[in-house]
Protein backbone atom coordinates (compact mmCIF):
# COMPACT_ATOMS: atom_id res chain seq x y z
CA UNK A 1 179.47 -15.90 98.12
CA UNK A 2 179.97 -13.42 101.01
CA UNK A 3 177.29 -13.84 104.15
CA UNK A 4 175.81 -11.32 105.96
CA UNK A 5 177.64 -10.29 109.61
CA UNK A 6 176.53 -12.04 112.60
CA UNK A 7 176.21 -8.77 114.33
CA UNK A 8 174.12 -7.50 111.04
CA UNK A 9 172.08 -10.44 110.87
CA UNK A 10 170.94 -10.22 114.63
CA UNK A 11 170.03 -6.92 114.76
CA UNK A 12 167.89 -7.42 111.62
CA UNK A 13 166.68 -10.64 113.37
CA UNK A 14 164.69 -7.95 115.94
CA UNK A 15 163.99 -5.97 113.29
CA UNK A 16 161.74 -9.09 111.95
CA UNK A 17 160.30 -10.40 115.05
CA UNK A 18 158.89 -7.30 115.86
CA UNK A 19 156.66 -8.06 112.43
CA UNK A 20 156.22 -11.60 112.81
CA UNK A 21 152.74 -11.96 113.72
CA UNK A 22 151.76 -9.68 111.68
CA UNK A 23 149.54 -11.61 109.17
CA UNK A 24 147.32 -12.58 111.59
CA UNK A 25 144.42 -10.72 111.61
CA UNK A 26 144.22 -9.09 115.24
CA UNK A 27 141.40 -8.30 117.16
CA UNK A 28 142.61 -4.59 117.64
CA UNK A 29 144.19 -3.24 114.63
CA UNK A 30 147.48 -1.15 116.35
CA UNK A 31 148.49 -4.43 117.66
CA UNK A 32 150.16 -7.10 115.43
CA UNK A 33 151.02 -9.82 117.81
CA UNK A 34 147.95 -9.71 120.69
CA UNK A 35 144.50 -10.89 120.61
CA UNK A 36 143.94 -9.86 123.87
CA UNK A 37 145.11 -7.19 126.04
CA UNK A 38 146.32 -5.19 123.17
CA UNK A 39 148.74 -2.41 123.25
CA UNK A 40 148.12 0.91 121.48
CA UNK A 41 150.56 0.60 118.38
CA UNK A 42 149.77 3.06 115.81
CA UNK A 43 148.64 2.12 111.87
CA UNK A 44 151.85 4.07 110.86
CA UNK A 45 153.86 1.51 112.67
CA UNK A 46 151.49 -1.72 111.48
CA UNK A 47 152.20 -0.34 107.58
CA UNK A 48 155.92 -0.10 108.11
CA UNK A 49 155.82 -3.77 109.35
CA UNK A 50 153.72 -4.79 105.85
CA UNK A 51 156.12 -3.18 103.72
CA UNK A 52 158.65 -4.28 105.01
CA UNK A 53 157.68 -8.12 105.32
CA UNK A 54 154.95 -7.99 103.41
CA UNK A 55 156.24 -6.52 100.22
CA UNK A 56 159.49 -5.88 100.63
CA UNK A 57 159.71 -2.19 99.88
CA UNK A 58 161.59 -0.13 102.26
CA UNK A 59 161.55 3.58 101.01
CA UNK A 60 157.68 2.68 102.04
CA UNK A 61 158.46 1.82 105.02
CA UNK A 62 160.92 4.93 106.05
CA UNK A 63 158.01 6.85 105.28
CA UNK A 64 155.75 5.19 107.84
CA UNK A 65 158.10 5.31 110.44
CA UNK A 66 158.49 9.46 110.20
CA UNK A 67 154.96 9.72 110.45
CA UNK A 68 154.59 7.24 113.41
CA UNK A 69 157.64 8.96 114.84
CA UNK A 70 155.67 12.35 114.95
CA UNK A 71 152.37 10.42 115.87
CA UNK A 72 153.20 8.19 118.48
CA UNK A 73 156.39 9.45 120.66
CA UNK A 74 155.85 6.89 123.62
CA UNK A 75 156.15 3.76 121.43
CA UNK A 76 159.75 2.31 121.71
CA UNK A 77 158.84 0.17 118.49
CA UNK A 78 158.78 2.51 115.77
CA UNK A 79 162.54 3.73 117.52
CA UNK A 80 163.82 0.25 117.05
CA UNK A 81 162.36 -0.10 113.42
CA UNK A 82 163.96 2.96 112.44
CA UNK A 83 167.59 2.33 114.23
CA UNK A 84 167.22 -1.08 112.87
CA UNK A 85 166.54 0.46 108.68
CA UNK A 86 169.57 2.27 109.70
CA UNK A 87 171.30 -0.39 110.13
CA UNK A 88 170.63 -1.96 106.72
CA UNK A 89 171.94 1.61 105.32
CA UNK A 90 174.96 1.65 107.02
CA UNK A 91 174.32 4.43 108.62
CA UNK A 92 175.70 4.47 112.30
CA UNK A 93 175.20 7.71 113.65
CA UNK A 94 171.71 7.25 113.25
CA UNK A 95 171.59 3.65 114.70
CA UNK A 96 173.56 4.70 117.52
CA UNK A 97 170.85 7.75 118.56
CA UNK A 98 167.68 5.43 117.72
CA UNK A 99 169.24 2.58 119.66
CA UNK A 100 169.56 4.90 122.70
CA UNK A 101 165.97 6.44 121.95
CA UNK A 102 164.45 3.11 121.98
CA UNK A 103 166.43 2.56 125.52
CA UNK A 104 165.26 5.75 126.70
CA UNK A 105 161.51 5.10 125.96
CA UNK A 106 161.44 1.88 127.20
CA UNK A 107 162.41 3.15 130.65
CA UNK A 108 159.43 5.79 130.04
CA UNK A 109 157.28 3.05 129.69
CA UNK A 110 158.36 0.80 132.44
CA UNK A 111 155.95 1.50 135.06
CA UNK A 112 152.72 1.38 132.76
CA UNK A 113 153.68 -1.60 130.89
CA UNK A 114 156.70 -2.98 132.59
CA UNK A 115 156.23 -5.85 130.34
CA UNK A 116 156.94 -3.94 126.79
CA UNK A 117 159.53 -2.01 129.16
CA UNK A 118 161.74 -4.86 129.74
CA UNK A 119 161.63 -6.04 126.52
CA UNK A 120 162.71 -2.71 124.48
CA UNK A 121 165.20 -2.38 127.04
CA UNK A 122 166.66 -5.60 125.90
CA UNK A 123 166.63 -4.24 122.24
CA UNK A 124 167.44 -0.97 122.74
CA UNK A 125 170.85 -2.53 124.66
CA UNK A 126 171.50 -4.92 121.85
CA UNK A 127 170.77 -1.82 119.02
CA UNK A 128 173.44 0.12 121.13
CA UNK A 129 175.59 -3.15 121.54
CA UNK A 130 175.99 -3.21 117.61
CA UNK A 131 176.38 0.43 117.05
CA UNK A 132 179.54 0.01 119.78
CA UNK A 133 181.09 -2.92 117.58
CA UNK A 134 180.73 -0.84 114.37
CA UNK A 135 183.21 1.72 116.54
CA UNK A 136 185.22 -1.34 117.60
CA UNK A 137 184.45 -1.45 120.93
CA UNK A 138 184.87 -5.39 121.24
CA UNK A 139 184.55 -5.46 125.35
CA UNK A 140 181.39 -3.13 125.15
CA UNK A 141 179.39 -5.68 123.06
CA UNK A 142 179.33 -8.25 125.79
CA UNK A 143 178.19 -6.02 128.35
CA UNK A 144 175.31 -5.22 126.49
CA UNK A 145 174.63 -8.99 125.63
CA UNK A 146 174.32 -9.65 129.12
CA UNK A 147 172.24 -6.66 129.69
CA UNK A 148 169.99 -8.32 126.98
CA UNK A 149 169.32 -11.78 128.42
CA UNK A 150 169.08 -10.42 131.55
CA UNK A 151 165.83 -7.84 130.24
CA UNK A 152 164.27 -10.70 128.49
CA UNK A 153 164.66 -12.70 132.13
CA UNK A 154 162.99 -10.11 133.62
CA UNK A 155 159.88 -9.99 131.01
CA UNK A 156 159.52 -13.72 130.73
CA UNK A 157 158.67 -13.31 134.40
CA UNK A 158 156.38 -10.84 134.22
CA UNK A 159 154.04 -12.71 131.35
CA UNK A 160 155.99 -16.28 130.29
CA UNK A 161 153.65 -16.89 127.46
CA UNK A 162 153.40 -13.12 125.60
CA UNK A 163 153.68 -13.83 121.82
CA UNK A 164 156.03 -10.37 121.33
CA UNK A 165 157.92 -11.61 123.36
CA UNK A 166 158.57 -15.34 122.46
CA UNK A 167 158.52 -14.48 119.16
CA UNK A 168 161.61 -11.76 119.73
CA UNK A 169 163.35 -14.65 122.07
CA UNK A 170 162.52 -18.06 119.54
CA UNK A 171 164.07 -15.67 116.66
CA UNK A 172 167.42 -14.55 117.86
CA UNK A 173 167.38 -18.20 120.06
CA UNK A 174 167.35 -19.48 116.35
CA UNK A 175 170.27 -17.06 114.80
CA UNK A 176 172.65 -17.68 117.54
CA UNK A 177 172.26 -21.40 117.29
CA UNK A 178 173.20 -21.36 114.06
CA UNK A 179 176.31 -19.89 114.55
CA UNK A 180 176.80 -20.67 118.40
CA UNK A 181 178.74 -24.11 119.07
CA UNK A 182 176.56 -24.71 122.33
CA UNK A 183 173.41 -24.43 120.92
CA UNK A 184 170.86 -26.35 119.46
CA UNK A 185 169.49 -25.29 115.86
CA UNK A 186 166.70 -27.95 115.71
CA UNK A 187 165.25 -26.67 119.55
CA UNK A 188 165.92 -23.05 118.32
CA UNK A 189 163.55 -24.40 115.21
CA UNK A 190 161.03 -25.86 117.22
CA UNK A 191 160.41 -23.15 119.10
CA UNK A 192 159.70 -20.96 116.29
CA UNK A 193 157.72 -23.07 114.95
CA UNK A 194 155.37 -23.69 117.97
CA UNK A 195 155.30 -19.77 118.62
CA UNK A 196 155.67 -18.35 115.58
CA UNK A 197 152.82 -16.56 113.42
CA UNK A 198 152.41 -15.34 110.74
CA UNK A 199 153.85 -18.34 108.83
CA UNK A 200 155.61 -16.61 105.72
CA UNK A 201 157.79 -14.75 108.62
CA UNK A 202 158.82 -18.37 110.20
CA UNK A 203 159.20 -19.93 107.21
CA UNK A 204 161.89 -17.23 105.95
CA UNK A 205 163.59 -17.41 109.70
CA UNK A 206 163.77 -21.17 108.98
CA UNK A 207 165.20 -20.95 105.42
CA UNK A 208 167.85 -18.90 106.14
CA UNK A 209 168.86 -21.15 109.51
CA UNK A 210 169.04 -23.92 107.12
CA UNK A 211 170.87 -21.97 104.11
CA UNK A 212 173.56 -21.44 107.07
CA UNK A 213 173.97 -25.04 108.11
CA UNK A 214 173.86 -25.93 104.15
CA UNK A 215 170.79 -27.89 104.62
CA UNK A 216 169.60 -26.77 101.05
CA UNK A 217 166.70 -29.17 100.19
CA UNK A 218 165.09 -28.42 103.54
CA UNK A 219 165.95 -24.55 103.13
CA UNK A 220 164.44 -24.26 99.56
CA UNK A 221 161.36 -26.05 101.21
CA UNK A 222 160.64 -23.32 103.86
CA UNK A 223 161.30 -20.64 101.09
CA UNK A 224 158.53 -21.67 98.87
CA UNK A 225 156.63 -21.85 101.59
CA UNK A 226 157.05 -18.26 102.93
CA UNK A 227 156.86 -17.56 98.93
CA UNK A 228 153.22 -19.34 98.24
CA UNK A 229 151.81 -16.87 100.96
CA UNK A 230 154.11 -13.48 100.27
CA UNK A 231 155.36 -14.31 96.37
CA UNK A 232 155.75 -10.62 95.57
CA UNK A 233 158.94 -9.93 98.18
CA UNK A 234 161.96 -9.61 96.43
CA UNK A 235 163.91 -10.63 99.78
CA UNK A 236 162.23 -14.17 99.53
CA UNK A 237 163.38 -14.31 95.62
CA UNK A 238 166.89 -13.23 97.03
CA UNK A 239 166.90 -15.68 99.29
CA UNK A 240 166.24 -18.52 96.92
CA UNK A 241 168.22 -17.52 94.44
CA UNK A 242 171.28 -17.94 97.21
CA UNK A 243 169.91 -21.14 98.19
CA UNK A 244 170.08 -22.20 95.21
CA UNK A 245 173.33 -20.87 93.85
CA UNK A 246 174.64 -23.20 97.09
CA UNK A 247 173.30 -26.18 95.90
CA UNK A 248 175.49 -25.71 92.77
CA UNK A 249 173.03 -27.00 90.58
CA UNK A 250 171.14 -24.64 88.31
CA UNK A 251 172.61 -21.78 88.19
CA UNK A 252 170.56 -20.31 85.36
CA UNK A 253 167.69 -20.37 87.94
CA UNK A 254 169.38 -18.64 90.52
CA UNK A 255 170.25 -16.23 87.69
CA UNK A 256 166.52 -15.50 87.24
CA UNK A 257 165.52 -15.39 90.15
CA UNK A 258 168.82 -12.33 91.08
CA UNK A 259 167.56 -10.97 87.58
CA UNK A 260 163.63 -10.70 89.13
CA UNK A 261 164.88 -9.22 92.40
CA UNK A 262 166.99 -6.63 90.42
CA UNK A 263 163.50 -6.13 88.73
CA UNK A 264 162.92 -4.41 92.32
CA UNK A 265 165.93 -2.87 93.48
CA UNK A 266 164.65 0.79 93.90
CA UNK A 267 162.74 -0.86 97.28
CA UNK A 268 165.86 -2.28 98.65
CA UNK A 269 168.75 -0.51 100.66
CA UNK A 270 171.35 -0.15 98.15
CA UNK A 271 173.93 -2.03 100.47
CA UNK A 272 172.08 -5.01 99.71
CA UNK A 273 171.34 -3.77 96.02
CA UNK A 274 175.34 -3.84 95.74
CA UNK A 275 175.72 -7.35 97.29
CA UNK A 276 172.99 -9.01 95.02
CA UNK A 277 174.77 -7.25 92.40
CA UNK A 278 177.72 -9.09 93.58
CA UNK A 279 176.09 -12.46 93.86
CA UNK A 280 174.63 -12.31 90.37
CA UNK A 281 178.18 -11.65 88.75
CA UNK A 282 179.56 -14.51 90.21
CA UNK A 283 176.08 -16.93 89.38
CA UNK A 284 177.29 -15.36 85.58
CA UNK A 285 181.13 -15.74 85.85
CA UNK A 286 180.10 -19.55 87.05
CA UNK A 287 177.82 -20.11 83.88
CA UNK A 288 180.11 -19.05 81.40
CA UNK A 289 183.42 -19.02 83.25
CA UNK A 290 183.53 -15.63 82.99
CA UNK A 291 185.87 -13.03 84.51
CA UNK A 292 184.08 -10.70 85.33
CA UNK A 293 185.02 -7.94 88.02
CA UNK A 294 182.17 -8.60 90.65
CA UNK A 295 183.59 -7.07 93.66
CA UNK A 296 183.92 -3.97 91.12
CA UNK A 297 180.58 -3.76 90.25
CA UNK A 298 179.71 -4.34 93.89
CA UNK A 299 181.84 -1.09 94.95
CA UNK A 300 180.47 0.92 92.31
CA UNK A 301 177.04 0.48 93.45
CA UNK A 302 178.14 1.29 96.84
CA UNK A 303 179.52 4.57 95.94
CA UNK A 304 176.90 5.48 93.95
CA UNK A 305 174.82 5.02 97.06
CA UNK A 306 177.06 7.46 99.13
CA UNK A 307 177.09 10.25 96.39
């Protein structure tokens, strides 16, 4: 089976930290990662986050985000959420002008929170830094790495110990050393472990490092965990049914478990509705050595999608 992009799967690796602490239950409600000093993050933004993570439903989720959009202008969060959905539609244009509005707001709000400011500069760089790859601007996607590290430099200084921001650093640390040569998955692991809240969102982050190093047993482990506390997302089911598809040893599982997510495609982006699509045709070409055209059913749901 296909995998998700690097460059896809980071930028929808700061889509999820921004909700990982989110089922803790926070002394200030706009908040979702601070207990104290709190920042003013609207409910519109909180309820995006829960639909999202929580259930798994992201037509919910859009409709959040407008709302907060209209609500709260001088957030640089609910900018990044919605460049980052737009990245899971494939729509560029709109990840491109969200990426920049998240860089532009995060300059607005350097002086009173130079803090947040550094950080959403760091993800409002990398949202632009993926939006210039999908144009195939290979050179300007380094630039903007740098630019990246060097904002999340600048905030550790400021406040070493913020959970926002270890949570956004122990999260992409943990993608890149997956695919990275020089890095270390198991530090990248431990990290997100010892910073990491709430647990279904560091379980998933550890599944799918372990799917990607074919670490299967210990990747189905972390899944059920992340699925005994959220067992109604259809991305967890998604992600097990991959896991185990890879093991190679009950396929008619993973075939329930595609057939259960399917159950819930009309909350999904359809890119991803067209890849499970995918990934289910070959689980059923495997079980009955079938022939079936999965990378045609795969393109028809994309088109559909663009009509």
């Amino acid at each position: 089976m296909s995998k998700i992009s690097l460059p896809r799967r980071l930028s929808l690796a700061v889509f999820a930290t921004f909700t990982i602490a989110l089922g803790a239950a926070p002394s200030w409600a706009g908040d979702p990662f601070r207990s104290s000093n709190p920042r003013n993050i609207n409910s519109n933004t909180e309820a995006a986050f829960r639909s999202i993570f929580q259930e798994g439903n992201y037509p919910a989720a859009q409709a959040y985000l407008q709302q907060a959009e209209v609500s709260n202008a001088q957030e640089p969060l609910v900018y990044a959420m919605i460049a980052a959905l737009a990245h899971t539609q494939e729509d560029w244009e709109t990840l491109d002008r969200y990426g920049a509005k998240t860089l532009e707001t995060a300059q607005q709000i350097m002086a009173s929170d130079p803090l947040r400011g550094h950080m959403y500069t760091a993800v409002g760089n990398f949202l632009q830094g993926a939006a210039s790859l999908r144009r195939g601007e290979r050179v300007g996607i380094l630039l903007k790495l740098q630019q990246v590290f060097q904002s999340l430099e600048q905030a550790s200084k400021i406040s070493p110990q913020d959970p926002e921001l270890n949570l956004l650093k122990g999260y992409m640390d943990l993608l890149l050393a997956v695919h990275l040569p020089f890095s270390s998955p198991e530090q990248a692991i431990t990290k997100l472990q010892s910073y990491g809240t709430p647990d279904y969102l560091v379980y998933r982050g550890i599944a799918i490092a372990h799917r990607d190093l074919k670490n299967y047993p210990q990747a189905l482990e972390y899944v059920d965990r992340a699925l005994a506390i959220t067992p109604n997302n259809p991305e967890l089911h998604y992600l097990k049914a991959q896991i185990i598809f890879r093991q190679g040893n009950n396929d008619q599982r993973a075939l329930r478990l595609f057939n259960r997510v399917m159950a819930k495609q009309e909350q999904l982006p359809r890119t991803q509705v067209a890849q499970i699509v995918y990934e289910r045709c070959v689980t059923e070409n495997r079980l009955d050595a079938g022939v079936r055209d999965c990378a045609g059913q795969m393109n028809t749901v994309r088109q559909n999608a663009g009509s």
